[in-house]
C-alpha atoms as a PDB file:
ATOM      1  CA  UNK A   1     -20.288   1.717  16.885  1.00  0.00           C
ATOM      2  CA  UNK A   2     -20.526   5.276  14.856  1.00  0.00           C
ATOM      3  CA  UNK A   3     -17.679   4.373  12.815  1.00  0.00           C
ATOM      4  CA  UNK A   4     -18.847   0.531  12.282  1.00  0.00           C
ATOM      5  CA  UNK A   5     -22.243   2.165  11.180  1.00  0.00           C
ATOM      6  CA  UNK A   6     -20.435   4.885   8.741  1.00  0.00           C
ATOM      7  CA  UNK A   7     -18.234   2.339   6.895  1.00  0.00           C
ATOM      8  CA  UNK A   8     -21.487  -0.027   6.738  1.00  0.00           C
ATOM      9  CA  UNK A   9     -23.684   2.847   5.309  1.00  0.00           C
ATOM     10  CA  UNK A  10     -21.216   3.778   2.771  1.00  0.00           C
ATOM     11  CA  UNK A  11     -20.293   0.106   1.655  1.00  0.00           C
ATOM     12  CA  UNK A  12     -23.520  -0.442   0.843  1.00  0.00           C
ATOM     13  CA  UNK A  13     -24.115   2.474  -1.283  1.00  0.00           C
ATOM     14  CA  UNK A  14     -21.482   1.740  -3.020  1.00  0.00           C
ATOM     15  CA  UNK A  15     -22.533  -1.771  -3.888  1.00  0.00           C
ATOM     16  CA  UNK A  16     -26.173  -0.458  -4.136  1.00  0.00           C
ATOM     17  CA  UNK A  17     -24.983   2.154  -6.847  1.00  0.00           C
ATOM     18  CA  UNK A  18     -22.655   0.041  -9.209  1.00  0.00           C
ATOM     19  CA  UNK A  19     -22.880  -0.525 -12.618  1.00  0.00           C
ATOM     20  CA  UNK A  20     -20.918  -2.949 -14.342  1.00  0.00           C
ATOM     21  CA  UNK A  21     -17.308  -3.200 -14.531  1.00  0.00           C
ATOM     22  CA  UNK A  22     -16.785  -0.758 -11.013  1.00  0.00           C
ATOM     23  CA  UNK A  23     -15.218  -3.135  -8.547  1.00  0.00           C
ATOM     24  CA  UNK A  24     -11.728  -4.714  -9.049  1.00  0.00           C
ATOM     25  CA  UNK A  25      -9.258  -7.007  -7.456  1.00  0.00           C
ATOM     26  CA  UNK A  26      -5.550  -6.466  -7.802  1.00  0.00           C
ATOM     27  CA  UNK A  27      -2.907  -8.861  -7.394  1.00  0.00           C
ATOM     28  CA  UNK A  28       0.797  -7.410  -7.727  1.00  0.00           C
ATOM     29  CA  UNK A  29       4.625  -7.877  -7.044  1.00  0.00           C
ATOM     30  CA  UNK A  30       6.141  -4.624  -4.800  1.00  0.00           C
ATOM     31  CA  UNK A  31       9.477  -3.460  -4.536  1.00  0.00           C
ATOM     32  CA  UNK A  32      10.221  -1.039  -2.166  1.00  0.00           C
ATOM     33  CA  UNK A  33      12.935   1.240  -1.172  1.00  0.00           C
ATOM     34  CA  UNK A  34      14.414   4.168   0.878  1.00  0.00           C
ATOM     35  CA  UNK A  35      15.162   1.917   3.866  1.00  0.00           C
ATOM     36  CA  UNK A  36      18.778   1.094   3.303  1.00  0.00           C
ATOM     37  CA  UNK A  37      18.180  -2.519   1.587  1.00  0.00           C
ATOM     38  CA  UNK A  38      15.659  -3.022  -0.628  1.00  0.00           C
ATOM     39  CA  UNK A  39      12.331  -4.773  -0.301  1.00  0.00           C
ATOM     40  CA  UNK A  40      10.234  -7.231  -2.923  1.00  0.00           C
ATOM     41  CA  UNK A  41       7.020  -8.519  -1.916  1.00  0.00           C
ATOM     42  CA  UNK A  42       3.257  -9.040  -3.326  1.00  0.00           C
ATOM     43  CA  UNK A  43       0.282  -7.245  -2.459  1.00  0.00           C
ATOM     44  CA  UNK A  44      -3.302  -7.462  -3.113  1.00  0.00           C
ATOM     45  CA  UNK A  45      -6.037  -4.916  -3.656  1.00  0.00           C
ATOM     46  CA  UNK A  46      -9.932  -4.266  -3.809  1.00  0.00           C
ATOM     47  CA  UNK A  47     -10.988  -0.870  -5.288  1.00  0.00           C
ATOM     48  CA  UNK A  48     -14.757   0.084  -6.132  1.00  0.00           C
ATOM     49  CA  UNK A  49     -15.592   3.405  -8.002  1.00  0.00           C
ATOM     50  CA  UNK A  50     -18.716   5.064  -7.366  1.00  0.00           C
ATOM     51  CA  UNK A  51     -19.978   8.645  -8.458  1.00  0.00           C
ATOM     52  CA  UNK A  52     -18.466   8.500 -12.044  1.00  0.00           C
ATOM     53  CA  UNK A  53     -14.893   7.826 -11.541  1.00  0.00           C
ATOM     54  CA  UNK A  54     -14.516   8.396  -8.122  1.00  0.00           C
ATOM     55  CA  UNK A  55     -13.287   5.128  -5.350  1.00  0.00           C
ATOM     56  CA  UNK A  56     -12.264   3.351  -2.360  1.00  0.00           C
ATOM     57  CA  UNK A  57      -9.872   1.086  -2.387  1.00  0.00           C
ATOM     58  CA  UNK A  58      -8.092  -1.189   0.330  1.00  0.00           C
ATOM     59  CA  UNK A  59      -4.753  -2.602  -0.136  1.00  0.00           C
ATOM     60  CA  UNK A  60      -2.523  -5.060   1.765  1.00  0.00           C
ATOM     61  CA  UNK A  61       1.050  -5.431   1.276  1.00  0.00           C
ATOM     62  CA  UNK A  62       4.079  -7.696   2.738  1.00  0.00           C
ATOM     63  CA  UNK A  63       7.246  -7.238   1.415  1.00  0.00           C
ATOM     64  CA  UNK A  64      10.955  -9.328   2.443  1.00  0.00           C
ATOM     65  CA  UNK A  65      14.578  -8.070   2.498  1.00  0.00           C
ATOM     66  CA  UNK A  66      17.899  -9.268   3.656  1.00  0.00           C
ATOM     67  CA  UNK A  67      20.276  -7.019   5.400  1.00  0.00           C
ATOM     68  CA  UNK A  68      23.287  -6.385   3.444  1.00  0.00           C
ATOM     69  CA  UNK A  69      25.453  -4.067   5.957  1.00  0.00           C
ATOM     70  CA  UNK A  70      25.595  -5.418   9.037  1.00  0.00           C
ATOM     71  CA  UNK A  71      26.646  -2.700  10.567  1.00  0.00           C
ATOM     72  CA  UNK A  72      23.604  -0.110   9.292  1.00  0.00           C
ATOM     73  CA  UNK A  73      20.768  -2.857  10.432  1.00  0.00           C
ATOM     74  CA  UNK A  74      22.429  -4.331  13.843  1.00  0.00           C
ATOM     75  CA  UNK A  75      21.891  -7.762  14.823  1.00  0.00           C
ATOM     76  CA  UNK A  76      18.606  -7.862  13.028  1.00  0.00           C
ATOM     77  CA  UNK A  77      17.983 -10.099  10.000  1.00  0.00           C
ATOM     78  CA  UNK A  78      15.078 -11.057   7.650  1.00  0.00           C
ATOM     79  CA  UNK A  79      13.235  -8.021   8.191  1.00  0.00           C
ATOM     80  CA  UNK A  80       9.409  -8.017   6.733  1.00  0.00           C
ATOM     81  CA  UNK A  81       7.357  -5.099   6.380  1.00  0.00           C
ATOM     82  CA  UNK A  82       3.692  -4.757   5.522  1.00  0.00           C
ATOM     83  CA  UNK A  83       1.175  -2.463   5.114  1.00  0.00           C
ATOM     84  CA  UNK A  84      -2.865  -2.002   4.961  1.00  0.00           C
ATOM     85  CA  UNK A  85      -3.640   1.066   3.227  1.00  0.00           C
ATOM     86  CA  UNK A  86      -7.186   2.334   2.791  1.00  0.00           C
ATOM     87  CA  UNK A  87      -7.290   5.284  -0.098  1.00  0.00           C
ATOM     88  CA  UNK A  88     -10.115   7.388  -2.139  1.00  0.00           C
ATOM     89  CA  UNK A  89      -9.372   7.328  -5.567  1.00  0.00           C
ATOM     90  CA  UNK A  90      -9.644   9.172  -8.837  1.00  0.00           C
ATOM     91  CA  UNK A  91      -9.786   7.303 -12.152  1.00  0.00           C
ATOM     92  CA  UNK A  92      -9.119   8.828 -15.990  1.00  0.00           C
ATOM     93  CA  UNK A  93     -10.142   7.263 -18.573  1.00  0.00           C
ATOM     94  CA  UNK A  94      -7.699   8.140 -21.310  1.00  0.00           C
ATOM     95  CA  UNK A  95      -9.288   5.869 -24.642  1.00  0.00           C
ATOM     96  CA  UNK A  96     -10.432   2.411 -24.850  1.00  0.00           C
ATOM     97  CA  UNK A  97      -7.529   0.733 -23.055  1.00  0.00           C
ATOM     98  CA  UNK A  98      -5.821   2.679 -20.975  1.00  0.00           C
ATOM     99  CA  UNK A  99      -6.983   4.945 -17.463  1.00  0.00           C
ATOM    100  CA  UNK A 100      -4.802   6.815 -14.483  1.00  0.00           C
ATOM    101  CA  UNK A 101      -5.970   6.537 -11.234  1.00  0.00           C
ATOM    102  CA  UNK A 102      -4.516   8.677  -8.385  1.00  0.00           C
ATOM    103  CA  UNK A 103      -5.146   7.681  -4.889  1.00  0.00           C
ATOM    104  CA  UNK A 104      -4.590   9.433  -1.799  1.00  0.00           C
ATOM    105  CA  UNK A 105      -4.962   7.693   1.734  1.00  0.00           C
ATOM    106  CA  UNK A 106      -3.638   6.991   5.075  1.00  0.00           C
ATOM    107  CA  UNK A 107      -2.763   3.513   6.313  1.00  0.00           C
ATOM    108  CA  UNK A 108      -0.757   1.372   9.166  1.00  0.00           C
ATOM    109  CA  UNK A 109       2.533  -0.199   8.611  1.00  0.00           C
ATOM    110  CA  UNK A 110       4.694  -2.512  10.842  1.00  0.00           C
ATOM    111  CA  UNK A 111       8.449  -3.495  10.534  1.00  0.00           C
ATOM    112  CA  UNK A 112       9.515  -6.844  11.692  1.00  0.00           C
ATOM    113  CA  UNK A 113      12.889  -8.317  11.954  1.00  0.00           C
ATOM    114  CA  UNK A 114      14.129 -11.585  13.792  1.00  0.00           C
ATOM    115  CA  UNK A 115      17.596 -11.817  15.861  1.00  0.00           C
ATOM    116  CA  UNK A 116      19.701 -14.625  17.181  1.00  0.00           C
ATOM    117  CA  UNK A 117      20.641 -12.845  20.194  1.00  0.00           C
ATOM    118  CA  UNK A 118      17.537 -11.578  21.516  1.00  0.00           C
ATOM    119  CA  UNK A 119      14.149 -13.720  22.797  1.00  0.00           C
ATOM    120  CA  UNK A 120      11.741 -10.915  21.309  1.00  0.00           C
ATOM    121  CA  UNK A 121      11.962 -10.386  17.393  1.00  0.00           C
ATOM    122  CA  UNK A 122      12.160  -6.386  17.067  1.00  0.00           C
ATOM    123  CA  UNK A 123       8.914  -4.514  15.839  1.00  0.00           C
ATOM    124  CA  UNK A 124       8.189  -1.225  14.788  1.00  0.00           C
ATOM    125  CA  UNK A 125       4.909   0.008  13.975  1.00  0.00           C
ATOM    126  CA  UNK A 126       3.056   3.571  13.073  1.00  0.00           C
ATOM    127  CA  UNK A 127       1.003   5.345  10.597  1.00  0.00           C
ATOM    128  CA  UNK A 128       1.194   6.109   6.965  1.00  0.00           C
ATOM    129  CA  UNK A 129       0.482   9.036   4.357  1.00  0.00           C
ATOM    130  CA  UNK A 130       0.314   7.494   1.267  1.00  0.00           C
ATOM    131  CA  UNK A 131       0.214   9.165  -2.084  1.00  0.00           C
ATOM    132  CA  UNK A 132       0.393   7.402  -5.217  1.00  0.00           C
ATOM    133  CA  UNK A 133      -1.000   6.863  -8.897  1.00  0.00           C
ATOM    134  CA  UNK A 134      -1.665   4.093 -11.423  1.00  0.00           C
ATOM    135  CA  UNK A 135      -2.083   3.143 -15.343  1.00  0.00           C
ATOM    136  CA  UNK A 136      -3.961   0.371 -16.154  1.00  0.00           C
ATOM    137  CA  UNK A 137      -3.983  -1.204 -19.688  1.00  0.00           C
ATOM    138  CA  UNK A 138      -6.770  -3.521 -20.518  1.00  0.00           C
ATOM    139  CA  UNK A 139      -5.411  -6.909 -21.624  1.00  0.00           C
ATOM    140  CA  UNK A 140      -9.039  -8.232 -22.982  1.00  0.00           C
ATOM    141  CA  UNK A 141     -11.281  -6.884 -25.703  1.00  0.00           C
ATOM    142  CA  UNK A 142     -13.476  -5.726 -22.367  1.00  0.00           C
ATOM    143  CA  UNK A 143     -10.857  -4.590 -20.240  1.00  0.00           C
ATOM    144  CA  UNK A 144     -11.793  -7.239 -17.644  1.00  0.00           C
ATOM    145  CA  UNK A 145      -7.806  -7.994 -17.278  1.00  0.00           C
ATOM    146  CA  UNK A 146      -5.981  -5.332 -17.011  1.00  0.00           C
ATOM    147  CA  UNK A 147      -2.221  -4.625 -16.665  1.00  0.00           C
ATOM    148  CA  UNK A 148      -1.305  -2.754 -13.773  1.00  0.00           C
ATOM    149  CA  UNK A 149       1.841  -0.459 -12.732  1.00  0.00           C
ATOM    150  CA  UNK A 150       2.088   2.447 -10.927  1.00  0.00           C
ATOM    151  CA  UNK A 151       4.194   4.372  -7.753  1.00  0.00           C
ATOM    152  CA  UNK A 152       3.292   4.955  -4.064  1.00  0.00           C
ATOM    153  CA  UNK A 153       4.929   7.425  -1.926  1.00  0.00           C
ATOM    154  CA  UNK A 154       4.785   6.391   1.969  1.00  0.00           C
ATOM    155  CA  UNK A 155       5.545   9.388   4.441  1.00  0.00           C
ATOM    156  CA  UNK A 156       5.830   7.016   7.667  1.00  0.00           C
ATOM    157  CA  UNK A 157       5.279   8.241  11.130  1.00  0.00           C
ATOM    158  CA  UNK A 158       6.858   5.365  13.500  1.00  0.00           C
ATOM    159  CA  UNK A 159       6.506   4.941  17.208  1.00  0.00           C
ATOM    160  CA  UNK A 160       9.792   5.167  18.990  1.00  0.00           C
ATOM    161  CA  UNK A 161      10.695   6.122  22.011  1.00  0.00           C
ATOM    162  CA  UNK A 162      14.093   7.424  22.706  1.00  0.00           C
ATOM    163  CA  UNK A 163      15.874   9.527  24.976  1.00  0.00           C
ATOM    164  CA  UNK A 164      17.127  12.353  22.555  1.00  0.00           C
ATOM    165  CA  UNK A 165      13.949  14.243  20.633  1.00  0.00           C
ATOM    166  CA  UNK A 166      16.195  14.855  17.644  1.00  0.00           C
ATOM    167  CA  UNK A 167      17.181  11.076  16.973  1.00  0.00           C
ATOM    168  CA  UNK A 168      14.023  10.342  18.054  1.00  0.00           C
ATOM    169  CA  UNK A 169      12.420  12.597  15.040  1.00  0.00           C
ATOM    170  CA  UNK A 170      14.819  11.151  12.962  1.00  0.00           C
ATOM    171  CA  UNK A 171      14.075   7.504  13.272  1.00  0.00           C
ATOM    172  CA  UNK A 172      10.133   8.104  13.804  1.00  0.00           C
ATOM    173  CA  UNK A 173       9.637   9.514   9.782  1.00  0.00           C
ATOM    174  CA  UNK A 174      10.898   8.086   6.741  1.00  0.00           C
ATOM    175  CA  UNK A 175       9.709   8.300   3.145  1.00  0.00           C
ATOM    176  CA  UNK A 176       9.684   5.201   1.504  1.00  0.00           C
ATOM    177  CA  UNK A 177       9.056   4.579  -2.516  1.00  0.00           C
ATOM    178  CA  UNK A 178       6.990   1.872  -3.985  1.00  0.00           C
ATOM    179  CA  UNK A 179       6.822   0.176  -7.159  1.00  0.00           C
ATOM    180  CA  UNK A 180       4.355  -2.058  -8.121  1.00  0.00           C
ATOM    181  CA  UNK A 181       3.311  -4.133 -11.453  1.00  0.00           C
ATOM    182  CA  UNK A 182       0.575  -6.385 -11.623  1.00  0.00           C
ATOM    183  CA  UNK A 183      -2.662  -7.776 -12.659  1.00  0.00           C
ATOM    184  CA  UNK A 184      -6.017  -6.237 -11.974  1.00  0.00           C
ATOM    185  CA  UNK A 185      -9.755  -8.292 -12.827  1.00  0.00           C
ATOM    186  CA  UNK A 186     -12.639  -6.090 -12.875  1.00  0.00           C
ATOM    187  CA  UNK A 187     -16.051  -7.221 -12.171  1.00  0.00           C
END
C-alpha cells in the first residue's frame, strides 16, 4: 500500500507540474547482443521530465533470435527475451534540434525458449542494472517527432540454481548491449 501510495503521489506531481512538450512516447526497433546469437525486437517507451530536465521513464522491450550453434544453446530454439525497465533520466538540450538524455534504472528481464523434447518451455528470469543514453533529433519545426537512437548497457542478475557456486555465478550475470533507433512523439 506505501509503495502504491508513493508511485501515486509522485505521478501526479508530475502530471500536476508539466508544461508543454514534457511527456513522450517512444516506439523503436532493438537489437541486442552479448548472448551468443543476436537479438532484434521493438520496444516502446513513456518518459515525462519534471524539475527542468530531469524524468521518469518506463520502457518495455521483446526481442527474437534463432539459435545458430546448436551445440552453445542445447535443445532450445526460438528464444525471446523481454524486458520492463523503469529509469530516472537526465535530458541536455544541445540547440534547437538536438538533446542527450542519460538514464539510469533497474528493471526485470525474462528469457524464454521453446524445445521439442521437453513439455515445459525453459525460462529464466532476474533483475537488471541498466545504464544507458540517448540523442534525439527533432524531425518537425516543433520537435514534436523526434528521431531517436541511443545504447543501453544491461548488467543481468539471473536466478539459477545449480550445484557448483562458480558455474552458478557464471550463468546468473551477464552484460548484455542494446541498440536502439526509433521514433519518439512528444506531447
Amino acid at each position: 500500500m506505501k509503495r502504491f501510495l508513493f508511485i501515486f503521489i509522485l505521478f501526479s506531481g508530475i502530471c500536476l507540474s508539466q508544461e508543454t512538450d514534457k511527456f513522450a512516447f517512444e516506439l523503436k526497433g532493438n537489437t541486442l547482443t552479448g548472448m551468443g546469437s543476436n537479438f532484434t525486437g521493438f520496444g516502446v517507451g513513456f518518459t515525462g521530465t519534471f524539475l527542468k530536465n530531469i524524468g521518469l521513464g518506463i520502457e518495455f522491450n521483446k526481442s527474437y533470435s534463432e539459435v545458430s550453434d546448436v551445440s552453445v544453446f542445447g535443445d532450445l530454439h526460438s528464444p525471446q527475451f523481454t524486458t520492463f525497465d523503469y529509469y530516472a533520466l537526465y535530458r541536455y538540450q544541445a540547440n534547437n534540434r538536438l538533446s542527450f538524455e542519460g538514464n539510469i534504472g533497474g528493471g526485470y528481464a525474462k528469457l524464454k525458449s521453446y524445445s521439442n523434447y521437453r513439455t515445459k518451455n525453459f525460462s529464466e528470469s532476474g533483475n537488471a542494472f541498466l545504464v544507458g543514453a540517448k540523442a534525439m533529433y527533432g524531425l518537425t519545426k516543433n520537435n514534436n517527432l523526434q528521431l531517436v537512437v541511443g545504447p543501453r548497457f544491461y548488467f543481468l542478475s539471473t536466478f539459477t540454481e545449480m550445484n557448483d557456486p562458480k558455474i552458478e555465478k557464471y550463468y546468473s550475470k551477464s552484460t548484455l548491449l542494446i541498440l536502439s533507433l526509433g521514433l519518439r512523439i512528444c506531447f
